[in-house]
Protein backbone atom coordinates (compact mmCIF):
# COMPACT_ATOMS: atom_id res chain seq x y z
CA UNK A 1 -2.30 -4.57 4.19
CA UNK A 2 -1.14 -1.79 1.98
CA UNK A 3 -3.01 1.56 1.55
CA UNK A 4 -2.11 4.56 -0.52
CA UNK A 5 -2.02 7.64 1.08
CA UNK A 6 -2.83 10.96 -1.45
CA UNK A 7 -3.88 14.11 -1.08
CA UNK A 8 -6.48 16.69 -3.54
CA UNK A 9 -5.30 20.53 -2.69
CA UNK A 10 -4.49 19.46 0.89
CA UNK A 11 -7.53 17.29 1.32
CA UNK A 12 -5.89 13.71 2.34
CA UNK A 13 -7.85 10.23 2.02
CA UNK A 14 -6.44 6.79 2.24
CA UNK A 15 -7.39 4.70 -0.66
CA UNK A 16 -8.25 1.36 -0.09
CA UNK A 17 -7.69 -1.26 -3.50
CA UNK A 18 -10.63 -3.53 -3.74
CA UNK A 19 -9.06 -6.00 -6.05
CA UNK A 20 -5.91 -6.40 -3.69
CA UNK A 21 -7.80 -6.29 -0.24
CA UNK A 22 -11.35 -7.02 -0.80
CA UNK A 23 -14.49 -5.63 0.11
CA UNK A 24 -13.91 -3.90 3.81
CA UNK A 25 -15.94 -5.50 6.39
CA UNK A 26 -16.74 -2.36 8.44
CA UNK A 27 -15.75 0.51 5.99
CA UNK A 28 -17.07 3.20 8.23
CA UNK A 29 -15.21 2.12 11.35
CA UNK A 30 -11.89 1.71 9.28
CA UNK A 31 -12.25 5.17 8.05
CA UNK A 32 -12.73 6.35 11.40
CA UNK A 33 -9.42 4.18 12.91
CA UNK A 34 -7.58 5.81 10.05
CA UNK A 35 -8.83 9.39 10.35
CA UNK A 36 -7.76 9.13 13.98
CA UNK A 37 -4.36 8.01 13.78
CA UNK A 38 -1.06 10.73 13.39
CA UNK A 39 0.68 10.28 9.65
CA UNK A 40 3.92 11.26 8.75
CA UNK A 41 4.43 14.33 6.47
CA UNK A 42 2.10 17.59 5.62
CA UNK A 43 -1.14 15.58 5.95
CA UNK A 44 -0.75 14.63 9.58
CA UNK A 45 -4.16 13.24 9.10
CA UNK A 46 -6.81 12.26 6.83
CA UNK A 47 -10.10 13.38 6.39
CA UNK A 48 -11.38 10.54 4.99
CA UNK A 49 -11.29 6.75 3.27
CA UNK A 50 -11.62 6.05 -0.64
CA UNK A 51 -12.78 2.57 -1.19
CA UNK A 52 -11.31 2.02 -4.90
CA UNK A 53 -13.21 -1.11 -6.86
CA UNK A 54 -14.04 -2.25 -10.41
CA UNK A 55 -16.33 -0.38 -11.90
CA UNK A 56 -19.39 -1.18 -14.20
CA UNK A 57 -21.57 -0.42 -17.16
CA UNK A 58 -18.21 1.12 -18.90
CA UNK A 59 -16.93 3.23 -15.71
CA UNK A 60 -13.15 2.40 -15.33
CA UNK A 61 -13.72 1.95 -11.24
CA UNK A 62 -16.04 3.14 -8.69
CA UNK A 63 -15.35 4.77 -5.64
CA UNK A 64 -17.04 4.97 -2.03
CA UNK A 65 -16.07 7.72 0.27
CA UNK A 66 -16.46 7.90 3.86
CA UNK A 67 -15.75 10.82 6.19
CA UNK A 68 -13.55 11.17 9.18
CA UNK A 69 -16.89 9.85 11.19
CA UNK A 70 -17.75 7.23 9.08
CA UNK A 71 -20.48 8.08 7.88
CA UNK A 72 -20.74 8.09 4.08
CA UNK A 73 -20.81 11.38 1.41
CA UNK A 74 -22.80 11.59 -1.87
CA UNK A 75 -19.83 13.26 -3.27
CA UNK A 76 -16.29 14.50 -2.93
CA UNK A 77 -14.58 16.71 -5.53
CA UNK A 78 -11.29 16.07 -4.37
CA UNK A 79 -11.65 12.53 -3.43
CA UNK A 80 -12.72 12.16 -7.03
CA UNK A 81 -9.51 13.13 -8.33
CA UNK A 82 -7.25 11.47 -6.34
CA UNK A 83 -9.27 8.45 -7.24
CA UNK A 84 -8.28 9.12 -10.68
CA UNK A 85 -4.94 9.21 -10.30
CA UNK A 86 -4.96 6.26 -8.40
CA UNK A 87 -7.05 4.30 -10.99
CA UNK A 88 -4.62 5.69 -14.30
CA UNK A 89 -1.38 4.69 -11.84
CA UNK A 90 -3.03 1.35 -11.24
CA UNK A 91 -4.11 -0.01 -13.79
CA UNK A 92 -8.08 0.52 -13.35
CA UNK A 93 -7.89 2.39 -17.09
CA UNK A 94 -5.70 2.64 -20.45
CA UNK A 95 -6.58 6.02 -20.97
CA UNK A 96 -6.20 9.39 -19.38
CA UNK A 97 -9.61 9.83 -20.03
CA UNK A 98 -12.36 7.56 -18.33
CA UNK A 99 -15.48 7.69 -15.90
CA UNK A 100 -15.67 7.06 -12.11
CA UNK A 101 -18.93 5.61 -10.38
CA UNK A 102 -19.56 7.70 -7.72
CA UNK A 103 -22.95 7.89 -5.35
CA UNK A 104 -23.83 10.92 -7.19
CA UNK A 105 -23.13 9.36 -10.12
CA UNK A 106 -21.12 8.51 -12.99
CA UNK A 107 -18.19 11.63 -12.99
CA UNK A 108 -15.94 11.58 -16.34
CA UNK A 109 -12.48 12.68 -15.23
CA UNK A 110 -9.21 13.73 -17.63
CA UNK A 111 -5.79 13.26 -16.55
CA UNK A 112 -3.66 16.70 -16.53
CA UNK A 113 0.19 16.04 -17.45
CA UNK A 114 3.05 18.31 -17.56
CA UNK A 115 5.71 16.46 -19.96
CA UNK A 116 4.22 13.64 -19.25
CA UNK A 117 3.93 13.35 -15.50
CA UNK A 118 0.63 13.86 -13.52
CA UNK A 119 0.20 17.11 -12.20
CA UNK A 120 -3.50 17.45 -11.69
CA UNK A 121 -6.79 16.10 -13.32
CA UNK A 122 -10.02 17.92 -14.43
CA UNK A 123 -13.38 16.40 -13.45
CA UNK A 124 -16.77 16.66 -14.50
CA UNK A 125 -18.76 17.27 -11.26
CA UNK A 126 -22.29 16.90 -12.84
CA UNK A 127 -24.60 20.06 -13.23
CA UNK A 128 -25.80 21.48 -9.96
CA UNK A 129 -29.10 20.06 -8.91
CA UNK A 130 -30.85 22.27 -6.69
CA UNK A 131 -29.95 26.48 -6.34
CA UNK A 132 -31.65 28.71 -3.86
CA UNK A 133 -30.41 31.71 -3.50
CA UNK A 134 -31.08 34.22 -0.50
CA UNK A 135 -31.99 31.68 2.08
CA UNK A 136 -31.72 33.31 5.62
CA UNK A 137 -30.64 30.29 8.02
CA UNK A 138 -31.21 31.18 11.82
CA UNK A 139 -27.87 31.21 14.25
CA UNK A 140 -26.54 31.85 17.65
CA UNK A 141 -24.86 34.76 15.56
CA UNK A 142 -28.15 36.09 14.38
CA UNK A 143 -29.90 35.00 10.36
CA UNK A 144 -26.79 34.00 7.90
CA UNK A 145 -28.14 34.85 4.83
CA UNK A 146 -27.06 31.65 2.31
CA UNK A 147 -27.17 30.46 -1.29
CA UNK A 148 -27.63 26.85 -1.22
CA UNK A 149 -26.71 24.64 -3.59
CA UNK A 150 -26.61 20.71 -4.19
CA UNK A 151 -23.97 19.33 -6.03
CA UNK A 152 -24.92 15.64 -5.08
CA UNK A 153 -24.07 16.95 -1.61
CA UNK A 154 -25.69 19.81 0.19
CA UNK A 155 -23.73 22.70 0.98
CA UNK A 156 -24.79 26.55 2.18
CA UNK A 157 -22.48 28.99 0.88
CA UNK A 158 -22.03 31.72 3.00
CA UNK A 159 -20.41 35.12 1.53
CA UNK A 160 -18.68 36.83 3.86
CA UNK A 161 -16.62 40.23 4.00
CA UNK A 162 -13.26 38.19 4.85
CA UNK A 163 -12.92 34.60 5.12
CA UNK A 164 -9.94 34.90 7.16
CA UNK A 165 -12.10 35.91 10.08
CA UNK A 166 -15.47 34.08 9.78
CA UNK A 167 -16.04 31.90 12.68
CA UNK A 168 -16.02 28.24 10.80
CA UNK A 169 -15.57 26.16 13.65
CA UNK A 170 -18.20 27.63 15.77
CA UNK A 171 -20.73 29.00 13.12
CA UNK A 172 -19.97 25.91 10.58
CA UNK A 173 -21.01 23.23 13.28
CA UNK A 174 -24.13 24.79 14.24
CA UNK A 175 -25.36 25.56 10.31
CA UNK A 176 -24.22 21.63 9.37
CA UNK A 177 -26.98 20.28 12.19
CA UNK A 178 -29.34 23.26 11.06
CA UNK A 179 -33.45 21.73 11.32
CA UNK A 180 -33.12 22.85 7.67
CA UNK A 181 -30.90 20.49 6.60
CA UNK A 182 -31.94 16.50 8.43
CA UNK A 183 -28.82 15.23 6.72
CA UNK A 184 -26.63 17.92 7.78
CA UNK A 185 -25.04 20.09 5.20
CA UNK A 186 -21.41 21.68 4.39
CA UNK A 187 -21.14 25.28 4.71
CA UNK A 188 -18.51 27.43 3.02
CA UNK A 189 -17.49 30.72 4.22
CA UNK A 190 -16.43 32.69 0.77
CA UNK A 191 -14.72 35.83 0.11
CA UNK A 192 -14.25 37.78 -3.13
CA UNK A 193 -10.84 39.10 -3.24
CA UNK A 194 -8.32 40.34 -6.31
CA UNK A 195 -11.14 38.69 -9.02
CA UNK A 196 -10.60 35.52 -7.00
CA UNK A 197 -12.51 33.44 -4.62
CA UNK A 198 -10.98 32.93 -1.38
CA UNK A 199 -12.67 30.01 1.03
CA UNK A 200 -12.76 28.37 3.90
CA UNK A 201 -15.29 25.29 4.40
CA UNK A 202 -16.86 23.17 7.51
CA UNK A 203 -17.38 19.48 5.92
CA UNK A 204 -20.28 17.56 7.08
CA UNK A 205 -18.63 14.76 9.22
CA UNK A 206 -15.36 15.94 9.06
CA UNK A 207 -14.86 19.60 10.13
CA UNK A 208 -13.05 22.37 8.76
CA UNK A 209 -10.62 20.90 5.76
CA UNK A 210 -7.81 21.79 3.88
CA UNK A 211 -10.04 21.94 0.76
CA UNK A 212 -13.35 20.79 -0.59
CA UNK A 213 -14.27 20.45 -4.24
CA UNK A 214 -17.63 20.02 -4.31
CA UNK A 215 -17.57 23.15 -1.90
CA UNK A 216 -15.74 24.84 -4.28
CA UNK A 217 -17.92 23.81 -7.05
CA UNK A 218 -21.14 25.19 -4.78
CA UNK A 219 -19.57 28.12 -4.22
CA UNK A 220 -18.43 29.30 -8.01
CA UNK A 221 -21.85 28.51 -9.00
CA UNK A 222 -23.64 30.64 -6.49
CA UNK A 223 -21.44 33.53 -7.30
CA UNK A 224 -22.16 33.26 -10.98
CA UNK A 225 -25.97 33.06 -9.94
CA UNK A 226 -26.25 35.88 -7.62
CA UNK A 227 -23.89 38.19 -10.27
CA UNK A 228 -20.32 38.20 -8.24
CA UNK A 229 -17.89 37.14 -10.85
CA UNK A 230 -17.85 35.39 -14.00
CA UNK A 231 -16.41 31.76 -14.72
CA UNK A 232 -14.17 30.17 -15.10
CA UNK A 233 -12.74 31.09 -11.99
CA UNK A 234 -9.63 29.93 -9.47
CA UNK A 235 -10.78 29.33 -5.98
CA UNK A 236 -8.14 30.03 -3.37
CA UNK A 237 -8.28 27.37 -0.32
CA UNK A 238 -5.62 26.61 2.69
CA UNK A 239 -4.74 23.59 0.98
CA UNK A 240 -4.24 24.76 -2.73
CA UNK A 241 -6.26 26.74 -5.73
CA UNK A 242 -8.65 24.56 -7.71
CA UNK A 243 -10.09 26.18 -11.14
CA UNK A 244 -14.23 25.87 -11.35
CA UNK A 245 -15.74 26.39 -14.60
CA UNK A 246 -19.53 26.45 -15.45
CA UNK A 247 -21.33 27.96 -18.51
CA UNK A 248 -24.39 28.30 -16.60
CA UNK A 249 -26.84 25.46 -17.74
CA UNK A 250 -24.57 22.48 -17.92
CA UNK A 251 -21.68 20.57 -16.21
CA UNK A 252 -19.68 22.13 -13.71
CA UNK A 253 -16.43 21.19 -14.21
CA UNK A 254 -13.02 21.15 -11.77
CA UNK A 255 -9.25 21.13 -12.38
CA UNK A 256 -6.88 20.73 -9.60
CA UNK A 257 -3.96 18.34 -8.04
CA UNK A 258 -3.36 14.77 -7.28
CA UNK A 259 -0.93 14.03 -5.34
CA UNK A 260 0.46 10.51 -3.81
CA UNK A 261 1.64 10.97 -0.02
CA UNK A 262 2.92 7.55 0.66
CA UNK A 263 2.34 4.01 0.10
CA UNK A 264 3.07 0.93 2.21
CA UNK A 265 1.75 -1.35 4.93
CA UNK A 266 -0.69 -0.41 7.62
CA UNK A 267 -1.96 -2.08 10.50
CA UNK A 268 -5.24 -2.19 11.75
CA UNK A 269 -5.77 -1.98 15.68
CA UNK A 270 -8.96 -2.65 16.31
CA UNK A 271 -9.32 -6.81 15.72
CA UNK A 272 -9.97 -9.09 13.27
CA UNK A 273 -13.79 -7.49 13.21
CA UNK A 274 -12.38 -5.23 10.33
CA UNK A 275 -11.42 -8.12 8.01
CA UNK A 276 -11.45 -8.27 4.67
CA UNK A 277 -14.35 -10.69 2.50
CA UNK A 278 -11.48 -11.13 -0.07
CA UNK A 279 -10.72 -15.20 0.35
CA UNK A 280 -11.86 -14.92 3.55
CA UNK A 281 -8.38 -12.78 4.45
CA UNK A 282 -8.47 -10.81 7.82
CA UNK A 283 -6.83 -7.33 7.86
């Protein structure tokens, strides 16, 4: 079967064409096969699947995202663009500008071109849904004080004095299983630094990743509520700089690459159990 590989500010996801291959069978044990295989190029692996089908009610496509573990995010920021890409490049829309079903919700999403090739695409990411600021989470390390915000998917921003020396692994797996959160949460570990943002981020199910848009969406909007910085502003990750802007109230919006890794035939290993219900066709 053939997948498309791509990657969002160093955040990689196979994409997985609904019209050409059907409905997975297992979608969360495909996306776990995938995310533990060894790929050629900068993206040695993936940190999740993007399940790519028609879309409804005027959306150009929908798309269904499932982590490294399989199990299955509200939202992905990144994800979301490379799904646009994807859908332009394929055929899902006409235009450079359409909408993308998402579980959060319907996202409207703009292609970016430089002389007419893709370079990035901006996204509308919805409005944040929940802020509390000053929540003090209880660690091994003693209380993290933490903004929280919900951006379809939970995250606890965490501002630190340098990102470059937070403890993410240990400190973001303990806060993502925190009592306070029963379906875990992604924590971002933030930094202000030359008027810019610079961030690290744990992902629920995943771990510590290249880049995270919603995360960087969470974080820009609990800055501009506790009074750090104004917007729009250009968030500095491992992976790449995505550009956040918010007025406040409203959407928050995103802007930041697309990029196609690869494309071509893949193999699954683990049996016919991971068919496809396309024409009864087996992967």
């Amino acid at each position: 079967m053939k997948l498309t590989l791509m990657a969002g500010a160093g955040n990689s996801f196979a994409l997985w064409d609904v019209r050409a291959l059907g409905e997975p069978r297992d979608a969360a044990e495909v996306a776990r096969e995938l995310c533990e295989r060894t790929w050629p190029g900068p993206s040695a692996t993936l940190d999740g699947l993007l399940v790519v089908s028609p879309g409804t009610d005027g959306a150009a496509c929908r798309m269904t995202i499932f982590n490294a573990d399989g199990s299955r995010p509200e939202a992905c920021g990144n994800g979301l663009r490379c799904v646009a890409r994807f859908a332009r490049e394929q055929g899902f829309s006409a235009s450079d500008a359409f909408s993308v079903q998402a579980d959060a919700g319907v996202r409207s999403v703009e292609i970016v071109r430089e002389r007419g090739a893709i370079v990035g695409v901006r996204a509308s990411m919805g409005p944040p849904r929940e802020i509390e600021v000053g929540v003090t989470l209880a660690s091994s390390k003693g209380g993290q004080r933490a903004t929280l915000v919900d951006m379809g998917n939970p995250h606890a921003v965490l501002f630190v004095a340098d990102e470059r020396m937070a403890p993410v692994a240990e400190l973001g797996r303990e806060l993502e299983r925190h009592p306070r959160f029963p379906n875990r949460t992604n924590v971002e570990f933030a930094a202000l630094r030359d008027g810019r943002v610079h961030l690290r981020v744990w992902e629920r199910g995943v771990g510590e990743t290249a880049a995270c848009g919603t995360g960087a969406c969470a974080t820009a909007v609990a800055a501009l509520r506790e009074g750090k910085l104004t917007l729009p502003v250009d968030i500095e990750l491992p992976g790449g700089t995505l550009r956040v802007d918010w007025d406040g109230a409203g959407e928050v919006f995103l802007t930041g690459p697309s990029e196609v890794l690869w494309a071509g035939e893949v193999k699954l290993e683990r049996g016919n159990a991971l068919g496809q219900t396309k024409k009864g066709a087996q992967a």
